[in-house]
Structures are given as C-alpha cells and as structure tokens.
PDB file of N, CA and C in Angstrom:
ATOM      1  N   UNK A   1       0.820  -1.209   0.000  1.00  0.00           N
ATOM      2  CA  UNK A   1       0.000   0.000   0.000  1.00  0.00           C
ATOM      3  C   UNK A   1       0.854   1.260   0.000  1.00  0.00           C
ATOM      4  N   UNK A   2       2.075   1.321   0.557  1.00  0.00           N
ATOM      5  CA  UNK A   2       3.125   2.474   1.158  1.00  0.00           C
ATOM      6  C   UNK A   2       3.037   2.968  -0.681  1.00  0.00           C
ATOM      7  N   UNK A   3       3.553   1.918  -1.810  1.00  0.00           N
ATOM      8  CA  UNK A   3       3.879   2.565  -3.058  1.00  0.00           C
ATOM      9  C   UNK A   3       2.381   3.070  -3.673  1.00  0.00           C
ATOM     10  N   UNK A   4       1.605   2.780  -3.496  1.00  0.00           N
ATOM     11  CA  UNK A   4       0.317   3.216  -3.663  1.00  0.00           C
ATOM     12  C   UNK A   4      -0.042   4.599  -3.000  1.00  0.00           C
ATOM     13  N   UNK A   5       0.105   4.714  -1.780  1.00  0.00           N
ATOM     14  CA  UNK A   5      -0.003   6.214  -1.102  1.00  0.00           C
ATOM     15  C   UNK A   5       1.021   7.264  -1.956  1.00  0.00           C
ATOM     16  N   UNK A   6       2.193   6.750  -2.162  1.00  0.00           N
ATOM     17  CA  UNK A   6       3.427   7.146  -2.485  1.00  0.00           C
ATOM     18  C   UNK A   6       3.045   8.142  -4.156  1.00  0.00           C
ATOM     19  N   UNK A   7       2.517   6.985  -4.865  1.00  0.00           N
ATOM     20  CA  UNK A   7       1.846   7.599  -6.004  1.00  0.00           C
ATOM     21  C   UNK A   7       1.156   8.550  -6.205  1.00  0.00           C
ATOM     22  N   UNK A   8       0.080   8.356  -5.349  1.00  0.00           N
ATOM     23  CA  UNK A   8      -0.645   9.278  -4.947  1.00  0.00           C
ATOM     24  C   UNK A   8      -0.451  10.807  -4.726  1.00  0.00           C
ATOM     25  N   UNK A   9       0.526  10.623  -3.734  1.00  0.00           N
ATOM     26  CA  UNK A   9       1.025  11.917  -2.794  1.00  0.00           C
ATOM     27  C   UNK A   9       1.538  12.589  -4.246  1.00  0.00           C
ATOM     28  N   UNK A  10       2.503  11.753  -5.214  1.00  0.00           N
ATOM     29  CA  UNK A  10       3.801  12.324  -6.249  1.00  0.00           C
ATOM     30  C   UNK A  10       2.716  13.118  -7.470  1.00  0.00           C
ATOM     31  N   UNK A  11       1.452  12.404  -7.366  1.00  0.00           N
ATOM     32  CA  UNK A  11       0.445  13.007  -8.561  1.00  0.00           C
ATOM     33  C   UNK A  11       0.182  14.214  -7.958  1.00  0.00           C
ATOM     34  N   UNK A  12      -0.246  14.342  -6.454  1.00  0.00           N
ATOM     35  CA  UNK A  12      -0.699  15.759  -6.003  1.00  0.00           C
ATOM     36  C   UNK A  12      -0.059  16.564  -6.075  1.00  0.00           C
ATOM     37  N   UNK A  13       1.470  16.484  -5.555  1.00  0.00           N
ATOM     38  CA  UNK A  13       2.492  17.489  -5.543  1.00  0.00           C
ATOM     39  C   UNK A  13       2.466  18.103  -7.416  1.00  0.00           C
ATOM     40  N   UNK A  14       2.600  16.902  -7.964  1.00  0.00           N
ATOM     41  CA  UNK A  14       2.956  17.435  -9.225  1.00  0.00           C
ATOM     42  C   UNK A  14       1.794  18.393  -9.440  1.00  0.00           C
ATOM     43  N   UNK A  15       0.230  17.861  -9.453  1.00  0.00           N
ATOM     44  CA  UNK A  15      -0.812  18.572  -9.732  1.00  0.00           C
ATOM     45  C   UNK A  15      -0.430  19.932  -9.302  1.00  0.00           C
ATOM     46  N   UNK A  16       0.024  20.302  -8.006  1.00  0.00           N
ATOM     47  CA  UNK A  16       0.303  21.460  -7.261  1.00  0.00           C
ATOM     48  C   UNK A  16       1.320  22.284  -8.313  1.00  0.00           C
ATOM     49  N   UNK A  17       1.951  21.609  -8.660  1.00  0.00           N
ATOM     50  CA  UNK A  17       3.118  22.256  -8.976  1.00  0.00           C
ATOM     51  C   UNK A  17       2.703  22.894 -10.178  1.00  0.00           C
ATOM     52  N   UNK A  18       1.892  22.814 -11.113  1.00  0.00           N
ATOM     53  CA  UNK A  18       0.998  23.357 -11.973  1.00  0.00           C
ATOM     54  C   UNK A  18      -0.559  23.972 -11.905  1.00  0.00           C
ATOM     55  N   UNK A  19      -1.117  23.982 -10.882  1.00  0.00           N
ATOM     56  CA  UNK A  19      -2.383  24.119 -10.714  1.00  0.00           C
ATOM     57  C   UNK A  19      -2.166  24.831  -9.136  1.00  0.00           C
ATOM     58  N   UNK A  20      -2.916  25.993  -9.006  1.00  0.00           N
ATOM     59  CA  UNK A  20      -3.467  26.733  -7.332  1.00  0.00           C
ATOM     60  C   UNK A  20      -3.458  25.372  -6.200  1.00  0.00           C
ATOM     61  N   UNK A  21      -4.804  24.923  -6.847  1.00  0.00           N
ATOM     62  CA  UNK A  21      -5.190  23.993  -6.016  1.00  0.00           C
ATOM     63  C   UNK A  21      -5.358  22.791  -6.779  1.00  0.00           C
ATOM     64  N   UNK A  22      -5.432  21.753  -5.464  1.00  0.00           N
ATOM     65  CA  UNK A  22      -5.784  19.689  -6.796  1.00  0.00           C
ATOM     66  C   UNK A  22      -6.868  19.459  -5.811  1.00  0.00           C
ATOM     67  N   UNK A  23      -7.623  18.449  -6.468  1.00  0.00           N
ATOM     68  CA  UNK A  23      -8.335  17.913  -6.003  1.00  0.00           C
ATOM     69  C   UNK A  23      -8.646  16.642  -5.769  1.00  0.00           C
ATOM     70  N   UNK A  24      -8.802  15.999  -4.730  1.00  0.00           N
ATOM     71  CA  UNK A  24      -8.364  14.679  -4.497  1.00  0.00           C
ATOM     72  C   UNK A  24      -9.596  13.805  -4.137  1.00  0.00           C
ATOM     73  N   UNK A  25     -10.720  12.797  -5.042  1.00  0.00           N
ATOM     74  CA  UNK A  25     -11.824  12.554  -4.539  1.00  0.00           C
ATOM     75  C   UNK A  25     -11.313  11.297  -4.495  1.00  0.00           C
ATOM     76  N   UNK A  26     -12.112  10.268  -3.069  1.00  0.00           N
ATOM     77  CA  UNK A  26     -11.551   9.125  -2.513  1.00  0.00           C
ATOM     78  C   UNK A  26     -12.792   8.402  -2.438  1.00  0.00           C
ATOM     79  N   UNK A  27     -12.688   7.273  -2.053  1.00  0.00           N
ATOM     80  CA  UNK A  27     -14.248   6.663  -1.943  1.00  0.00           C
ATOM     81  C   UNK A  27     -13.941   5.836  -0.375  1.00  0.00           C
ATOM     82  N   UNK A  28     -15.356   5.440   0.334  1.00  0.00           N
ATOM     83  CA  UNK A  28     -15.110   5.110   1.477  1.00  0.00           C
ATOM     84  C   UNK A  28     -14.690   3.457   1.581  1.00  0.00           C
ATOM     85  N   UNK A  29     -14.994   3.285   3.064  1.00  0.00           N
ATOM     86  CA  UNK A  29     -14.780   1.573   2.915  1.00  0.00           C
ATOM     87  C   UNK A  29     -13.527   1.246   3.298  1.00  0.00           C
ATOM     88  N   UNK A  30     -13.252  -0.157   3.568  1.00  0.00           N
ATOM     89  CA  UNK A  30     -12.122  -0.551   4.593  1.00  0.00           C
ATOM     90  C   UNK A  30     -11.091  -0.124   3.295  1.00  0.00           C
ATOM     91  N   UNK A  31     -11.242  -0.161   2.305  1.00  0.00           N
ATOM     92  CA  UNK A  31      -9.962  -0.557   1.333  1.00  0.00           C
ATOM     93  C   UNK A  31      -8.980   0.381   1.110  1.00  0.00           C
ATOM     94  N   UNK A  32      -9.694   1.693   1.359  1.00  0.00           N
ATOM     95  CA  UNK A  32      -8.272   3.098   1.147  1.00  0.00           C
ATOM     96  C   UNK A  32      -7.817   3.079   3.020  1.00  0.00           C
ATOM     97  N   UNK A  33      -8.495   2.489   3.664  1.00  0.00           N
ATOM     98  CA  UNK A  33      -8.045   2.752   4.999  1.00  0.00           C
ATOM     99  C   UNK A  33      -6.447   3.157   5.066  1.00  0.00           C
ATOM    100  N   UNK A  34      -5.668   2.339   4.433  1.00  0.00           N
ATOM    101  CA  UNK A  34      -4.036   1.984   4.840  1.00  0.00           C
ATOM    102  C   UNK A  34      -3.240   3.232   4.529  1.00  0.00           C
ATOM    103  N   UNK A  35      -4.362   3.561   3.502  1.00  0.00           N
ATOM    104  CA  UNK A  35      -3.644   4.529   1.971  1.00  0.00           C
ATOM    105  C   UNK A  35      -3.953   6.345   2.571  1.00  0.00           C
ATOM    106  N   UNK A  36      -5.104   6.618   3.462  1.00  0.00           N
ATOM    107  CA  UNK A  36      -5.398   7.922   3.864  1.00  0.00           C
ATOM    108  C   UNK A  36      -4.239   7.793   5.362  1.00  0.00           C
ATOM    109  N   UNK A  37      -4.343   6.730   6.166  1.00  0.00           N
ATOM    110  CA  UNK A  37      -3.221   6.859   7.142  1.00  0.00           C
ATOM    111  C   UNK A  37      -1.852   7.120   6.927  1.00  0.00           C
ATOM    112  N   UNK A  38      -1.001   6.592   5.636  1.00  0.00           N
ATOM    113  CA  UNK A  38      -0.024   6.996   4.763  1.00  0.00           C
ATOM    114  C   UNK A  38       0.100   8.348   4.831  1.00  0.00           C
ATOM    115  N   UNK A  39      -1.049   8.899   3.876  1.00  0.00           N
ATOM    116  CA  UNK A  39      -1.051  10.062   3.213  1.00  0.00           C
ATOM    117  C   UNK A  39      -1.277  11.087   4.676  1.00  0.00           C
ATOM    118  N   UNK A  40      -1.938  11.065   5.390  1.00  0.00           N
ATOM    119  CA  UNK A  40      -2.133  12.177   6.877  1.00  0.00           C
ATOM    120  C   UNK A  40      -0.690  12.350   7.245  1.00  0.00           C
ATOM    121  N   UNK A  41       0.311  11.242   7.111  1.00  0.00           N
ATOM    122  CA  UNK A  41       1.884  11.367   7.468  1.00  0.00           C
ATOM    123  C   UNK A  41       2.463  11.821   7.072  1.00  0.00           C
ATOM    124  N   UNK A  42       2.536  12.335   5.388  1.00  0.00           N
ATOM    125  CA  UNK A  42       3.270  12.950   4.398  1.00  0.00           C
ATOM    126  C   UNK A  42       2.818  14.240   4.263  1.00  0.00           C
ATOM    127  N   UNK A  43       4.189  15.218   4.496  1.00  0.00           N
ATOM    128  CA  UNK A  43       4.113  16.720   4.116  1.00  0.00           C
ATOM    129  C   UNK A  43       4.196  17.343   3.095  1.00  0.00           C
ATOM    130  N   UNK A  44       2.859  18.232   2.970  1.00  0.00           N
ATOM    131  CA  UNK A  44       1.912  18.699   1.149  1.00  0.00           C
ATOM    132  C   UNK A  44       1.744  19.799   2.190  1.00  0.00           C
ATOM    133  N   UNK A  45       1.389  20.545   0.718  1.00  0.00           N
ATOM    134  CA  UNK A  45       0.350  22.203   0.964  1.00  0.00           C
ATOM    135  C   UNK A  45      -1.018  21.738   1.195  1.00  0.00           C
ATOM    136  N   UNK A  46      -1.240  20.891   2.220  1.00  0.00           N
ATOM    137  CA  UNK A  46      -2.347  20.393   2.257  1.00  0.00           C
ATOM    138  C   UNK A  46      -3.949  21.491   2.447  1.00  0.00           C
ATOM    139  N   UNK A  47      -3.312  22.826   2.382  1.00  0.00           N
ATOM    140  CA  UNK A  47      -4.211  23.996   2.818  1.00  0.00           C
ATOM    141  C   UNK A  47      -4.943  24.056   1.291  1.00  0.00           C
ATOM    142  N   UNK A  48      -3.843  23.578   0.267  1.00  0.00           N
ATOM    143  CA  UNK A  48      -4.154  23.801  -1.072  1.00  0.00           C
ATOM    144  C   UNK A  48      -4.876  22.422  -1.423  1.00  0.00           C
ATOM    145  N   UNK A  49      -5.020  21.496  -0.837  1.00  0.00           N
ATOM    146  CA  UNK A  49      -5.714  20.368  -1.902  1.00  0.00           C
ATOM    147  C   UNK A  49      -7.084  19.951  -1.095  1.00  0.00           C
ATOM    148  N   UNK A  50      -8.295  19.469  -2.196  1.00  0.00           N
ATOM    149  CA  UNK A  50      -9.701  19.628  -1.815  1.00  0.00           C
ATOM    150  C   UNK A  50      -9.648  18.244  -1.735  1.00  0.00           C
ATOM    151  N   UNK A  51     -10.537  17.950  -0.575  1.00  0.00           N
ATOM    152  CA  UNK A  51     -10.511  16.430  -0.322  1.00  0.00           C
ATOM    153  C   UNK A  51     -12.333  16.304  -1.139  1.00  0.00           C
ATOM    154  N   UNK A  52     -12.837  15.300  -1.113  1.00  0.00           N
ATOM    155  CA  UNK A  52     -13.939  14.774  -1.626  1.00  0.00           C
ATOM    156  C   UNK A  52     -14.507  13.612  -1.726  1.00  0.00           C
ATOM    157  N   UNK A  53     -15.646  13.281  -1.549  1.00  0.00           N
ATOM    158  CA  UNK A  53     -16.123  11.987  -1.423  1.00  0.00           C
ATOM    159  C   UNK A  53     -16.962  11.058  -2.631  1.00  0.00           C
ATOM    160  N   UNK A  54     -16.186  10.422  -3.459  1.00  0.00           N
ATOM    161  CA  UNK A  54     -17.490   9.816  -4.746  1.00  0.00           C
ATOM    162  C   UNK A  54     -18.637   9.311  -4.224  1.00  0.00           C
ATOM    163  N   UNK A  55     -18.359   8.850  -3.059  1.00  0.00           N
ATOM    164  CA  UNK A  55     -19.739   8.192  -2.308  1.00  0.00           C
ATOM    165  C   UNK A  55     -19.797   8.000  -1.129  1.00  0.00           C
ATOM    166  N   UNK A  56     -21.562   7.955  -0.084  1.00  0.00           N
ATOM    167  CA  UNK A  56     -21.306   8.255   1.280  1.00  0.00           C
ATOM    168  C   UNK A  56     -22.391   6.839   1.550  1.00  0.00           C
ATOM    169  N   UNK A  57     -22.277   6.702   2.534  1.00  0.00           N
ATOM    170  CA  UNK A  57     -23.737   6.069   3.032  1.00  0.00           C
ATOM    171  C   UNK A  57     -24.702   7.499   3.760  1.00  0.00           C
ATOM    172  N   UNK A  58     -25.804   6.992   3.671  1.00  0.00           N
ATOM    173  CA  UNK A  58     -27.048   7.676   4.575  1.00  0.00           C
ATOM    174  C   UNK A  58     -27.047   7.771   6.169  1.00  0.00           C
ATOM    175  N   UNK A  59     -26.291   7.787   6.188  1.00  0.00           N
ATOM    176  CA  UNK A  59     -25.806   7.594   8.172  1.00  0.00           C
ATOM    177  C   UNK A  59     -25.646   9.282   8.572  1.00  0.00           C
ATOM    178  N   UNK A  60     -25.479   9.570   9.898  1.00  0.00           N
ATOM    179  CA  UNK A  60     -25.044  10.342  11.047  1.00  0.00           C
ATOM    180  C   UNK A  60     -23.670  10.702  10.816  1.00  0.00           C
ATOM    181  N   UNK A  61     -22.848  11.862  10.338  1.00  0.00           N
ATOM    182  CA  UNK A  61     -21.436  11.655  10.301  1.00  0.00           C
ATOM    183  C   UNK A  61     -20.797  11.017  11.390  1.00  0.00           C
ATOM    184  N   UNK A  62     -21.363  11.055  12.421  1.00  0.00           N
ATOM    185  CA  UNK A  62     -20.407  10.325  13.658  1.00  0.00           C
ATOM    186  C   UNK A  62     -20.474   8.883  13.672  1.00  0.00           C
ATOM    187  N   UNK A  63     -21.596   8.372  13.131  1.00  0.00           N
ATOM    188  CA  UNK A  63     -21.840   6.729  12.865  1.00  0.00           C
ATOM    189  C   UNK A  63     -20.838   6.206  12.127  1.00  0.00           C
ATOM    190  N   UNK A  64     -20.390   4.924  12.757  1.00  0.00           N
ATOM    191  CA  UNK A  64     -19.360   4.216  12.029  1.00  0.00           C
ATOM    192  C   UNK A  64     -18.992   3.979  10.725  1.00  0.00           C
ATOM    193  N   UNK A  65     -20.292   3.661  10.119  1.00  0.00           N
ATOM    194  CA  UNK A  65     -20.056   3.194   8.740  1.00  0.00           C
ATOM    195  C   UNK A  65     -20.194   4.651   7.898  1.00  0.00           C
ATOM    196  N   UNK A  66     -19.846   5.860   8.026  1.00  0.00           N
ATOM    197  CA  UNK A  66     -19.990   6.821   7.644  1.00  0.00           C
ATOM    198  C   UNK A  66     -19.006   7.213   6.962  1.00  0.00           C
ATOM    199  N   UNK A  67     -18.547   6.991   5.843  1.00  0.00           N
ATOM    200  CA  UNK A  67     -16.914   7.342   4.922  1.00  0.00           C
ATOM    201  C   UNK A  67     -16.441   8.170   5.285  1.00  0.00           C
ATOM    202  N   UNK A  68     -17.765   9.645   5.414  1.00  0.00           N
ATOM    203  CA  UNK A  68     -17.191  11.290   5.693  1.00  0.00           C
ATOM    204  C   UNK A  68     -16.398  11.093   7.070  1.00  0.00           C
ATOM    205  N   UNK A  69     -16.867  10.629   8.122  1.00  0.00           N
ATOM    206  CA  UNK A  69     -16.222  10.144   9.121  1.00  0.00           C
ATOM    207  C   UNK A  69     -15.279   9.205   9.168  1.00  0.00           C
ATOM    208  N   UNK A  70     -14.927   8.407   8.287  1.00  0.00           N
ATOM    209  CA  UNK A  70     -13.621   7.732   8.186  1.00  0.00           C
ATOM    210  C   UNK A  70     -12.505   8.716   7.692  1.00  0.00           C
ATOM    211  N   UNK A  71     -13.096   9.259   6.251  1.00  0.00           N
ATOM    212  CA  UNK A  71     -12.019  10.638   5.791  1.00  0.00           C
ATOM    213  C   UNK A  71     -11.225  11.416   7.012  1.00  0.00           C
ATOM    214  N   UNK A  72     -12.744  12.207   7.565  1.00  0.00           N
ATOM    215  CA  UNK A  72     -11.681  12.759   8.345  1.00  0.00           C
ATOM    216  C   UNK A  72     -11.304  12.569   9.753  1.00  0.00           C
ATOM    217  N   UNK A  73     -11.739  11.419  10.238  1.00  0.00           N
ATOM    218  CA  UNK A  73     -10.698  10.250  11.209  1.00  0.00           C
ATOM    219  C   UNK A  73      -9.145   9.876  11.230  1.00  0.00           C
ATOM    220  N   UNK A  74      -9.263   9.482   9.338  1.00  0.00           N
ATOM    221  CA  UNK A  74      -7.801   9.053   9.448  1.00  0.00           C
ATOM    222  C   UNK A  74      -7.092   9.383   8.188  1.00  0.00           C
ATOM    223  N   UNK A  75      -7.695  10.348   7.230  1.00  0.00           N
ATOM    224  CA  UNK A  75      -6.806  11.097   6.310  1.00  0.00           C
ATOM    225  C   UNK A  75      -6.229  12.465   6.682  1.00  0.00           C
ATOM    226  N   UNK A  76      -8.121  13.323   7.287  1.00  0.00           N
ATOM    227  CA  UNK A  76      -7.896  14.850   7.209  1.00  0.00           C
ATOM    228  C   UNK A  76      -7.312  14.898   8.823  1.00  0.00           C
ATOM    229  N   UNK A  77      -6.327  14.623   9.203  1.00  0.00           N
ATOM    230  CA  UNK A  77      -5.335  15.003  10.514  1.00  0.00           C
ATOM    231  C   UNK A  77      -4.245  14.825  10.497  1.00  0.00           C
ATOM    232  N   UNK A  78      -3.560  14.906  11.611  1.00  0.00           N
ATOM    233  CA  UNK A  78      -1.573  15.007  11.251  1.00  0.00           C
ATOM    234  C   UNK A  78      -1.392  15.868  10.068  1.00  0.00           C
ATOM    235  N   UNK A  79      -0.366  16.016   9.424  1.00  0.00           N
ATOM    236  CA  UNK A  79       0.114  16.443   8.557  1.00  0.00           C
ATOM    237  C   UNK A  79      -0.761  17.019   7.515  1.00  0.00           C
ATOM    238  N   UNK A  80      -2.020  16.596   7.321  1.00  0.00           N
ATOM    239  CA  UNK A  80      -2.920  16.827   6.471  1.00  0.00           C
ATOM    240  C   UNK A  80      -4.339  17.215   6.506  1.00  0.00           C
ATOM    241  N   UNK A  81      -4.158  17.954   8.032  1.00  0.00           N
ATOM    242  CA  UNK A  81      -5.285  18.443   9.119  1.00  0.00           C
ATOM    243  C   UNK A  81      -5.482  19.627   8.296  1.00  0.00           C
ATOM    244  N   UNK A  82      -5.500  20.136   7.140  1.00  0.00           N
ATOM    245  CA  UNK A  82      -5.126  21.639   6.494  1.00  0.00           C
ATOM    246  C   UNK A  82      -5.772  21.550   5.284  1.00  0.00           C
ATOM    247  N   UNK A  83      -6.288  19.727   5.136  1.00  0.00           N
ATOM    248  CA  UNK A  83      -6.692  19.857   3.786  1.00  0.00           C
ATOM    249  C   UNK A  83      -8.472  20.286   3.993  1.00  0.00           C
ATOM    250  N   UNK A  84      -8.829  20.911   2.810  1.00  0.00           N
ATOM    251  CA  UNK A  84     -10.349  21.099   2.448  1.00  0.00           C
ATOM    252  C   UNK A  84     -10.976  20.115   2.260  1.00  0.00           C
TER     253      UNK A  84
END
C-alpha cells in the first residue's frame, strides 16, 4: 500500500506544482483505509488540496459506517489536518 499512497502523494504534488489547487476525490470503505493513514503522514500544501467523497452512506457523520467520518478520522489530521 506504502507505493500506492506514495503515487498518490507524487500526482498531487505534481498537480500542485501546476495548478493553485488539486483535487483529491476518494471513496469510502475498509480498502483506502491503509492509503489515507499513509497520506495524513506525508508533508503537502495540504491547505491547497480539496478532499472529496465519490460516495457516502445515509448515516449520522459520527456513525461508524460513515466514509465522511472515516475521511476525516484518518486522512484529514496530522500532517494533512489543512486539507479542504
């Protein structure tokens, strides 16, 4: 997963490096889990990149199965507490 986050992070920077802002839409569910904990560790202009969701469930943001609440559980903090 580490070269997968890794990718990730190298597309945003680059995006940055040509564009104000990037935009980064993720989808929920156990499977990016590994990949947003990665990425919260790694230092970006994270003030500059828009986080986003392709899809949510119908839940309570605080309810478990709630993606928006996984996002920003374990992507939007640490290092990447800055992103939109």
């Amino acid at each position: 997963m580490e070269n997968i986050s890794q990718t990730i992070f190298n597309e945003l920077e680059k995006d940055l490096c040509k564009n104000v802002q990037s935009t980064f839409i993720v989808s929920g569910g156990s499977s990016p889990v590994q990949i947003f904990k990665d990425l919260s560790g790694m230092e970006a202009k994270w003030s500059d990149i828009n986080i986003s969701l392709v899809d949510d469930r119908v839940v309570d943001i605080n309810h478990d199965d709630s993606n928006e609440k996984l996002v920003n559980d374990l992507l939007i903090k640490d290092k990447a507490k800055d992103a939109n």
